[in-house]
N, C-alpha and C. Protein backbone atom coordinates (compact mmCIF):
# COMPACT_ATOMS: atom_id res chain seq x y z
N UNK A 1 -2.23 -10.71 -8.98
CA UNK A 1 -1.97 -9.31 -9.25
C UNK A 1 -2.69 -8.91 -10.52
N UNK A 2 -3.29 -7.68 -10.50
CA UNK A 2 -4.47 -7.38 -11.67
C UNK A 2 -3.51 -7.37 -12.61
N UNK A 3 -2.30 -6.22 -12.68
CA UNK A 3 -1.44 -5.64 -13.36
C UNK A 3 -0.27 -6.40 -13.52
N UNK A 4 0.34 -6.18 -15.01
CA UNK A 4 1.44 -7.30 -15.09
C UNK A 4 2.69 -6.10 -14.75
N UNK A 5 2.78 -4.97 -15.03
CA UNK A 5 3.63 -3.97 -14.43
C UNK A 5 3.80 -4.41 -13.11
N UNK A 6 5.07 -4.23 -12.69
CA UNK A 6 5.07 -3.86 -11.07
C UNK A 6 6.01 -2.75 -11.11
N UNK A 7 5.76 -2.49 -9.61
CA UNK A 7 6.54 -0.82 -9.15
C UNK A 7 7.85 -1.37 -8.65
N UNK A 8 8.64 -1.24 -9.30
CA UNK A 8 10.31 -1.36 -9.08
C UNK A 8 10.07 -0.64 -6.93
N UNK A 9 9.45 0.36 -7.02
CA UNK A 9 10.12 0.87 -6.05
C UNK A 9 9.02 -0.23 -4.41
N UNK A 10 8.21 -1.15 -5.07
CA UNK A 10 8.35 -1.85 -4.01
C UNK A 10 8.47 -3.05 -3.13
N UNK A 11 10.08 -3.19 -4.34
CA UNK A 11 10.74 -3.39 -3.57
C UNK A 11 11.34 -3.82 -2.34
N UNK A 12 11.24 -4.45 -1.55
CA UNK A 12 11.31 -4.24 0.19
C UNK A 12 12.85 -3.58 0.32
N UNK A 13 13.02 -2.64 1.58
CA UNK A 13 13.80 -2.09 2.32
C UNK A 13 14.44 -3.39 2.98
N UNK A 14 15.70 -3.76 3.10
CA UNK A 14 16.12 -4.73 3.89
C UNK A 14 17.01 -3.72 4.96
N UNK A 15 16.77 -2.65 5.26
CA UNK A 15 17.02 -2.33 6.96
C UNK A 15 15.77 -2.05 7.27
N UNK A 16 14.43 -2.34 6.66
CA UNK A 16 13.53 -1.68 7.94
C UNK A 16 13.35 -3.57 8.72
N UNK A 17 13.27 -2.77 10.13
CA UNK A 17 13.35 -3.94 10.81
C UNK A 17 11.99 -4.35 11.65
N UNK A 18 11.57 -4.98 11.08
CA UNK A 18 9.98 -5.92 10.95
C UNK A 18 10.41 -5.68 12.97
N UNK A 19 11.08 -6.47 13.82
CA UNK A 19 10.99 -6.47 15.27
C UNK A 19 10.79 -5.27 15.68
N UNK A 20 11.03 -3.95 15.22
CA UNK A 20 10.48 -2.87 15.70
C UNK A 20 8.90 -2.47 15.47
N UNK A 21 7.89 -3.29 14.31
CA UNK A 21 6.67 -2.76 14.38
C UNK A 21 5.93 -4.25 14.49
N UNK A 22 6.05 -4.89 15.73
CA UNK A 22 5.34 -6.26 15.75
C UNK A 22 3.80 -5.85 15.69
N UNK A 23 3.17 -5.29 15.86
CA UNK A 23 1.50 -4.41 15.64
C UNK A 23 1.35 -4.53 14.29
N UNK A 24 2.41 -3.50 13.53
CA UNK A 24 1.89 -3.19 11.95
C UNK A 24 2.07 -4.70 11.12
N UNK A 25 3.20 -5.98 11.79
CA UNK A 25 3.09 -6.65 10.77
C UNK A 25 2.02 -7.90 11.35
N UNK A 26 1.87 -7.35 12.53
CA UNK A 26 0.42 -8.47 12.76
C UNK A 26 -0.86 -7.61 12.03
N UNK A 27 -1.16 -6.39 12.32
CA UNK A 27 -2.48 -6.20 11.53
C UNK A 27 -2.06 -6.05 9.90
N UNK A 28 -1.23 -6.23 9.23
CA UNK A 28 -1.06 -6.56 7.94
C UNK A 28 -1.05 -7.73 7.50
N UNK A 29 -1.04 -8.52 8.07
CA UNK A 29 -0.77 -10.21 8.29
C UNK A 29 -1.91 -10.88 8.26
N UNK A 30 -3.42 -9.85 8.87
CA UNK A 30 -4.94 -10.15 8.44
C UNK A 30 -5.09 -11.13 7.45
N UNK A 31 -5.91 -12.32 7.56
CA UNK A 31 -6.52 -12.94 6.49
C UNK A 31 -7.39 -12.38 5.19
N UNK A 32 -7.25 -12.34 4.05
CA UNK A 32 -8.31 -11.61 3.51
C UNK A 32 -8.17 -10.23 2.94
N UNK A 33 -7.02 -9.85 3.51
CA UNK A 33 -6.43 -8.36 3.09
C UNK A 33 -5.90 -8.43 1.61
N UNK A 34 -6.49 -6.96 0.49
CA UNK A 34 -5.95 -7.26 -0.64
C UNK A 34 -5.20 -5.66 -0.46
N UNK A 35 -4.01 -5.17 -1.15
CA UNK A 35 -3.08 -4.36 -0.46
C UNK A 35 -3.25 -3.87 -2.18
N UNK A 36 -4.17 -2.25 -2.48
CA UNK A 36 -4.17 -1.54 -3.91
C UNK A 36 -3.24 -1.04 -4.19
N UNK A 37 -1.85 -0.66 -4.85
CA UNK A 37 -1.00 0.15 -4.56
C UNK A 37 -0.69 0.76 -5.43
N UNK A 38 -1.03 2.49 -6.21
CA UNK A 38 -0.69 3.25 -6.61
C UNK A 38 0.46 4.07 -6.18
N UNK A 39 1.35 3.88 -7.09
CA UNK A 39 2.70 4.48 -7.08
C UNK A 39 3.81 5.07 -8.63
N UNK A 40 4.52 5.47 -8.97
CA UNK A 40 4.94 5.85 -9.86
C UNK A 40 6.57 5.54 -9.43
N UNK A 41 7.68 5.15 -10.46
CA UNK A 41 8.94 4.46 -9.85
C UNK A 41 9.32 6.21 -10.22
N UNK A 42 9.17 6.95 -11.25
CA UNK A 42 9.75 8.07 -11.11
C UNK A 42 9.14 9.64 -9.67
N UNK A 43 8.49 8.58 -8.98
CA UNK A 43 7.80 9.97 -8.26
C UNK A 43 8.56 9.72 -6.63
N UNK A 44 9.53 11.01 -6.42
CA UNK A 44 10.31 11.05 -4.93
C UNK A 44 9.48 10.64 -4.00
N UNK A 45 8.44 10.32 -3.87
CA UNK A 45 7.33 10.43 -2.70
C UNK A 45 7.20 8.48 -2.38
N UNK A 46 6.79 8.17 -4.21
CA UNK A 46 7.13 6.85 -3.94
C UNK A 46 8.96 6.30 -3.65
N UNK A 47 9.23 6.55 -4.05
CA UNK A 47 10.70 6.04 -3.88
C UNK A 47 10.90 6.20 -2.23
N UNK A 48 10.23 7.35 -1.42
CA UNK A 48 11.37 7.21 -0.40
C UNK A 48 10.09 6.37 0.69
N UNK A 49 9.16 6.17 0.40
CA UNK A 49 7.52 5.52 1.10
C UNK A 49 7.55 3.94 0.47
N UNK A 50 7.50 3.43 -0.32
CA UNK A 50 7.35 2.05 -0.62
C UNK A 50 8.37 1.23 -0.48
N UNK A 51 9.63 1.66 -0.68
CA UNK A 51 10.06 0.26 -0.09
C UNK A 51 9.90 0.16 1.16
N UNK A 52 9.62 0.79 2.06
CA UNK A 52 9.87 0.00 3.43
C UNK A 52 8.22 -0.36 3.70
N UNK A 53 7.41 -0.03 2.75
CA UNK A 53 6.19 -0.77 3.03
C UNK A 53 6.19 -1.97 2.44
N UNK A 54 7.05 -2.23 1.25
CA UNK A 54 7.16 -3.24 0.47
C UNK A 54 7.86 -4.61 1.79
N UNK A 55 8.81 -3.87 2.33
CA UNK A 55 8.96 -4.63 3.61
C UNK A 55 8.36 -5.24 4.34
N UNK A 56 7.63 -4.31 5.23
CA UNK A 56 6.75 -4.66 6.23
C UNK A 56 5.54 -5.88 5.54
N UNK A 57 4.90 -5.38 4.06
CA UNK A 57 4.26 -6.66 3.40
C UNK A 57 4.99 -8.15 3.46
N UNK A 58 6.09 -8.48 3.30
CA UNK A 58 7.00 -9.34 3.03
C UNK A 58 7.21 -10.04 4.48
N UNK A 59 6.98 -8.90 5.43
CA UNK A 59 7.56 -9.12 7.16
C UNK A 59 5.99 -9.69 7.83
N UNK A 60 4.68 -8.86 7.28
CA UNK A 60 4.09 -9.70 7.50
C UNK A 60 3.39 -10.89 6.22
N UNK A 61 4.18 -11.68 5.36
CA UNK A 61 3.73 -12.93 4.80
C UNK A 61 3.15 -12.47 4.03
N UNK A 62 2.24 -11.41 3.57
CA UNK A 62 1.32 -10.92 2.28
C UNK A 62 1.82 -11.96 1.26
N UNK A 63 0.81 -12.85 0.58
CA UNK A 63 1.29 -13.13 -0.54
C UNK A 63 1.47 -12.14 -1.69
N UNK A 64 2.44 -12.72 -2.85
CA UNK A 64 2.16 -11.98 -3.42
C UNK A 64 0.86 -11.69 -4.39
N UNK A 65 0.23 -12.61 -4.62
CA UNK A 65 -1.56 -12.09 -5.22
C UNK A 65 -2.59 -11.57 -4.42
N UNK A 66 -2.30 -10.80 -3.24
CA UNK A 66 -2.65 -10.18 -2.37
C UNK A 66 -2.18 -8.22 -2.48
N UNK A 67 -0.94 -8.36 -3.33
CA UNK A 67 -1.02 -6.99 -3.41
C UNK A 67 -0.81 -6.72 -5.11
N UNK A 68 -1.76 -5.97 -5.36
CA UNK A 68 -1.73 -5.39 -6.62
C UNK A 68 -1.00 -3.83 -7.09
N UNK A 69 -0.40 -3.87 -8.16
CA UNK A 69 0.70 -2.64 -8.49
C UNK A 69 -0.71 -2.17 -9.47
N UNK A 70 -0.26 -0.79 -9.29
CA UNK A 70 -1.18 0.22 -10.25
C UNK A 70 -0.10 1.03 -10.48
N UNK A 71 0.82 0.82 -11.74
CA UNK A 71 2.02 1.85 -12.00
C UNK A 71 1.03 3.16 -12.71
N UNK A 72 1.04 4.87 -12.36
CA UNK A 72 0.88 5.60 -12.41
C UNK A 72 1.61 6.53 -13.18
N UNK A 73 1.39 7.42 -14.16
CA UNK A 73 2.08 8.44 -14.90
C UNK A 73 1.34 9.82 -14.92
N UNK A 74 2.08 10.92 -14.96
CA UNK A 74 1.83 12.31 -14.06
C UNK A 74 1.31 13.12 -15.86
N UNK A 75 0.47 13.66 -16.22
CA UNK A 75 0.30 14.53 -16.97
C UNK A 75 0.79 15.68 -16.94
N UNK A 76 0.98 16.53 -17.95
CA UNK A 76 1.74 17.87 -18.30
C UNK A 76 1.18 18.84 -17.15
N UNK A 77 -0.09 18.22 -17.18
CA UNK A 77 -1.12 19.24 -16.16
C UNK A 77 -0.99 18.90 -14.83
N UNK A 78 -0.22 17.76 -14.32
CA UNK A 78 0.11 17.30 -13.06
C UNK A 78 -1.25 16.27 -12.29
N UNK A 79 -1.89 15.86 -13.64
CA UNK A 79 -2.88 15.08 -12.83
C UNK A 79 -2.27 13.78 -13.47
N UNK A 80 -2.88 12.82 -12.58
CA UNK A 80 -2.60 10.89 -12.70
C UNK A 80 -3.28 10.55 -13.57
N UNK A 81 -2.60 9.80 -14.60
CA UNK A 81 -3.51 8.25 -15.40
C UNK A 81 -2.74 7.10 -14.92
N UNK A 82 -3.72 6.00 -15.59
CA UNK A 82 -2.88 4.83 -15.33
C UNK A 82 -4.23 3.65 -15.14
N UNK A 83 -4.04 2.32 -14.53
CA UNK A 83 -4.96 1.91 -14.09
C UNK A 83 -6.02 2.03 -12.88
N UNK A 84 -7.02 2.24 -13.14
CA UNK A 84 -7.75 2.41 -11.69
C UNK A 84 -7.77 3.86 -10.87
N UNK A 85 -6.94 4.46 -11.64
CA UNK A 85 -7.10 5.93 -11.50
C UNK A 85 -8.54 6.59 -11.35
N UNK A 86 -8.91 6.79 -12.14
CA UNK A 86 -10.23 7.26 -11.99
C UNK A 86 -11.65 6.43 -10.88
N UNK A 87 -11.48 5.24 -11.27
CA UNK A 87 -12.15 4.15 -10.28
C UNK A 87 -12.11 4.50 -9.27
N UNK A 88 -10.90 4.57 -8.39
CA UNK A 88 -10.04 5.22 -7.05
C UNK A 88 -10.45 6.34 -6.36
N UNK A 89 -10.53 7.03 -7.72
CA UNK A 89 -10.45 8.47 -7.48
C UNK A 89 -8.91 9.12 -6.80
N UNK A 90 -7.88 8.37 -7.70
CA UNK A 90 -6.13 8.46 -7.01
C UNK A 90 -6.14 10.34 -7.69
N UNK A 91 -5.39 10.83 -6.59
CA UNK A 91 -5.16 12.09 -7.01
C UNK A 91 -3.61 12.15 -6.78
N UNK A 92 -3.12 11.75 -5.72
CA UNK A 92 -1.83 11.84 -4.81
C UNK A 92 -1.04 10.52 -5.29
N UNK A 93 -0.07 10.54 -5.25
CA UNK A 93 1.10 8.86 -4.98
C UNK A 93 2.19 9.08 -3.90
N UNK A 94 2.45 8.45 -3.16
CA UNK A 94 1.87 6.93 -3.41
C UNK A 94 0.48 6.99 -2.85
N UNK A 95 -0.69 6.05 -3.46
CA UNK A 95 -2.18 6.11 -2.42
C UNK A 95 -1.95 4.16 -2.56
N UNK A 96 -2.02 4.16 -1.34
CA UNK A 96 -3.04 2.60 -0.93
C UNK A 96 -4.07 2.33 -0.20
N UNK A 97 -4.91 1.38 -1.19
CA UNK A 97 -6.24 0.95 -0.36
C UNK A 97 -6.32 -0.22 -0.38
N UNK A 98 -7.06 -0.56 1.01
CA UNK A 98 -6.97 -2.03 1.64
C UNK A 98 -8.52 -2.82 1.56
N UNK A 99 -8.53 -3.76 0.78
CA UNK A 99 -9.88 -3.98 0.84
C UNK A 99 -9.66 -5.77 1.15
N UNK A 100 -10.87 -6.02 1.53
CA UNK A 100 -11.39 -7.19 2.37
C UNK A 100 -13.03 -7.53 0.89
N UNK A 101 -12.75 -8.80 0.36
CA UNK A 101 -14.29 -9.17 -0.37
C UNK A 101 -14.72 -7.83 -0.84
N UNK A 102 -13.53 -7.27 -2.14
CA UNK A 102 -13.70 -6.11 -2.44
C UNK A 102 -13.98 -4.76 -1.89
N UNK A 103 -14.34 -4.79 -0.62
CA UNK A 103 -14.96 -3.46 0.01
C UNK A 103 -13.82 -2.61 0.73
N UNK A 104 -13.34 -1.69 0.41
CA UNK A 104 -12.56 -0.73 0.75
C UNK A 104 -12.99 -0.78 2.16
N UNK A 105 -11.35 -1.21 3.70
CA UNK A 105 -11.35 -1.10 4.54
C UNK A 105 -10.59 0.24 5.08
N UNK A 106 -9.99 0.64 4.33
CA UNK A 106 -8.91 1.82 5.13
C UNK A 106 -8.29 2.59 3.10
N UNK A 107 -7.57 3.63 3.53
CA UNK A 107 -6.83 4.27 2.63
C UNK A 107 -5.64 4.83 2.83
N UNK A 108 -4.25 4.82 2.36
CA UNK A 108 -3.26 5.75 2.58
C UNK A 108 -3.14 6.69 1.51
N UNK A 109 -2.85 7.65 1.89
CA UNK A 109 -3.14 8.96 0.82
C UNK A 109 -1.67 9.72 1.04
N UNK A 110 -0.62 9.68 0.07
CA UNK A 110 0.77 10.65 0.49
C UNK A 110 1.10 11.34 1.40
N UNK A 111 0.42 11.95 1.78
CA UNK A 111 0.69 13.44 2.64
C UNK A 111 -0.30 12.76 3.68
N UNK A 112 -0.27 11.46 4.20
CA UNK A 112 -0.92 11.27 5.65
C UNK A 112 0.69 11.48 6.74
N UNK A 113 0.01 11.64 7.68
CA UNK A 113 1.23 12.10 9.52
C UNK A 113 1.92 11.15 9.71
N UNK A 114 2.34 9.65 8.43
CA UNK A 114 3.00 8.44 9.59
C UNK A 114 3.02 7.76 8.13
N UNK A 115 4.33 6.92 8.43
CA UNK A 115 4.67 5.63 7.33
C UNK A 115 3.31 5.02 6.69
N UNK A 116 3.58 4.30 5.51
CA UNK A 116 2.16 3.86 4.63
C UNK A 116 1.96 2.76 5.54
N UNK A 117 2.87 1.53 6.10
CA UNK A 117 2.69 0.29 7.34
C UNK A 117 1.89 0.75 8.24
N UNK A 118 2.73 2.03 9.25
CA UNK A 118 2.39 2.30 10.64
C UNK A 118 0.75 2.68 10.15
N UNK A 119 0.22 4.10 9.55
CA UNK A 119 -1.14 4.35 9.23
C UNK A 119 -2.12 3.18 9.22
N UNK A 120 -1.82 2.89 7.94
CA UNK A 120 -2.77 1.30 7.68
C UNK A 120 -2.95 0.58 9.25
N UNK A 121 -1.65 0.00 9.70
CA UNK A 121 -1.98 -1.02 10.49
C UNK A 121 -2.63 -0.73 12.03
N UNK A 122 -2.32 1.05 12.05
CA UNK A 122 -3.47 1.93 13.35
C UNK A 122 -4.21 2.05 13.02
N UNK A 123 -4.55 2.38 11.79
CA UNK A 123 -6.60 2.44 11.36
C UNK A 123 -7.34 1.07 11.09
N UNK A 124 -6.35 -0.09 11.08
CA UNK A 124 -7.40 -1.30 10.75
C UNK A 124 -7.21 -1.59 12.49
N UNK A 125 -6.39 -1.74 13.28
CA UNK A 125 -6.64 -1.71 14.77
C UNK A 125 -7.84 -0.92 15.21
N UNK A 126 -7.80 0.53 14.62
CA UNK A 126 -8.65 1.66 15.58
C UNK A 126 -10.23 1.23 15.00
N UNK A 127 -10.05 0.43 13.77
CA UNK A 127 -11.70 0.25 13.52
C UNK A 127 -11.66 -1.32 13.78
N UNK A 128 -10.83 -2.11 14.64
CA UNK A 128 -11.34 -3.18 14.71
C UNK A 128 -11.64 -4.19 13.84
N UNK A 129 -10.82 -4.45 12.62
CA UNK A 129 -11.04 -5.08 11.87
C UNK A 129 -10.36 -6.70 12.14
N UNK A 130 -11.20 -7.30 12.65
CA UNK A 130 -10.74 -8.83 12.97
C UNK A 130 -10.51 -9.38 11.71
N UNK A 131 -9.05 -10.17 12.23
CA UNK A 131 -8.84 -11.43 10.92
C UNK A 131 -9.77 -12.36 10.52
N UNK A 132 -10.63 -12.67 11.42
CA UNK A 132 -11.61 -14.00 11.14
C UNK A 132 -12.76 -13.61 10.67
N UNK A 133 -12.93 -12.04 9.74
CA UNK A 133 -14.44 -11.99 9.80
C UNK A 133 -14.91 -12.58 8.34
C-alpha cells in the first residue's frame, strides 16, 4: 500500500453477500489487479459506496498490497487534495482505478449507474481483460 493512511470507510460490509455477485468477485479476483482508491471517511458518498466494495475485495482474496488508500480532503472551494489527486486527475469521491503493470485498465467515478464491484467487474468482462495476460 503506497499510503500509510487507510480509509476507515473500507472497511468491508459483512451483509453484502459475495454468493450473490459470483462474476464481480471472479473478475476482481484477476491476477495482477492493483485496486487505486480515492475516498474521504467524512464524504456520504464514500461511506455509503466502500464498504461493500471493501467486501467484495476481501470476497474476492485481493491482497492487501494490491489495494492502495488515497485518503482525500475537500477544499473551501469544494475541490480535492490529497495524494495522487492531481496525477489522477480525481475530481469526484469515491473514484477507483484499476491498473494491471501500472497501466490504467478501467475507472469508477461516483456518480457511475451501478455499485463500485458490479461497474468495475462489467467493464473488465466487457473489455476482456484475461487473468493470465
Amino acid at each position: 500500500m503506497s499510503e500509510t493512511q487507510r480509509l476507515e470507510t473500507m472497511q468491508p460490509n459483512p451483509a453484502w453477500d459475495a454468493d450473490s455477485y459470483p462474476d464481480v468477485v471472479d473478475a476482481l479476483s484477476r491476477d495482477g489487479l492493483v485496486f487505486k482508491v480515492w475516498g474521504g471517511d467524512w464524504c456520504k458518498d464514500c461511506r455509503s459506496q466502500l464498504p461493500d466494495f471493501g467486501a467484495a475485495l476481501a470476497a474476492a482474496g485481493v491482497p492487501e498490497e494490491n489495494v492502495d488508500h488515497y485518503p482525500v480532503e475537500k477544499e473551501d472551494d469544494g475541490s480535492k487534495v490529497g495524494p495522487g489527486v492531481d496525477e489522477y486527475d480525481i475530481e469526484r469521491i469515491p473514484t477507483v482505478v484499476v491498473e494491471r503493470d501500472g497501466a490504467e485498465l478501467v475507472r469508477f467515478v461516483e456518480d457511475a449507474d451501478a455499485p463500485i464491484a458490479v461497474y468495475l467487474a462489467e467493464r473488465l468482462a466487457a473489455d476482456d481483460i484475461e487473468a493470465d495476460d
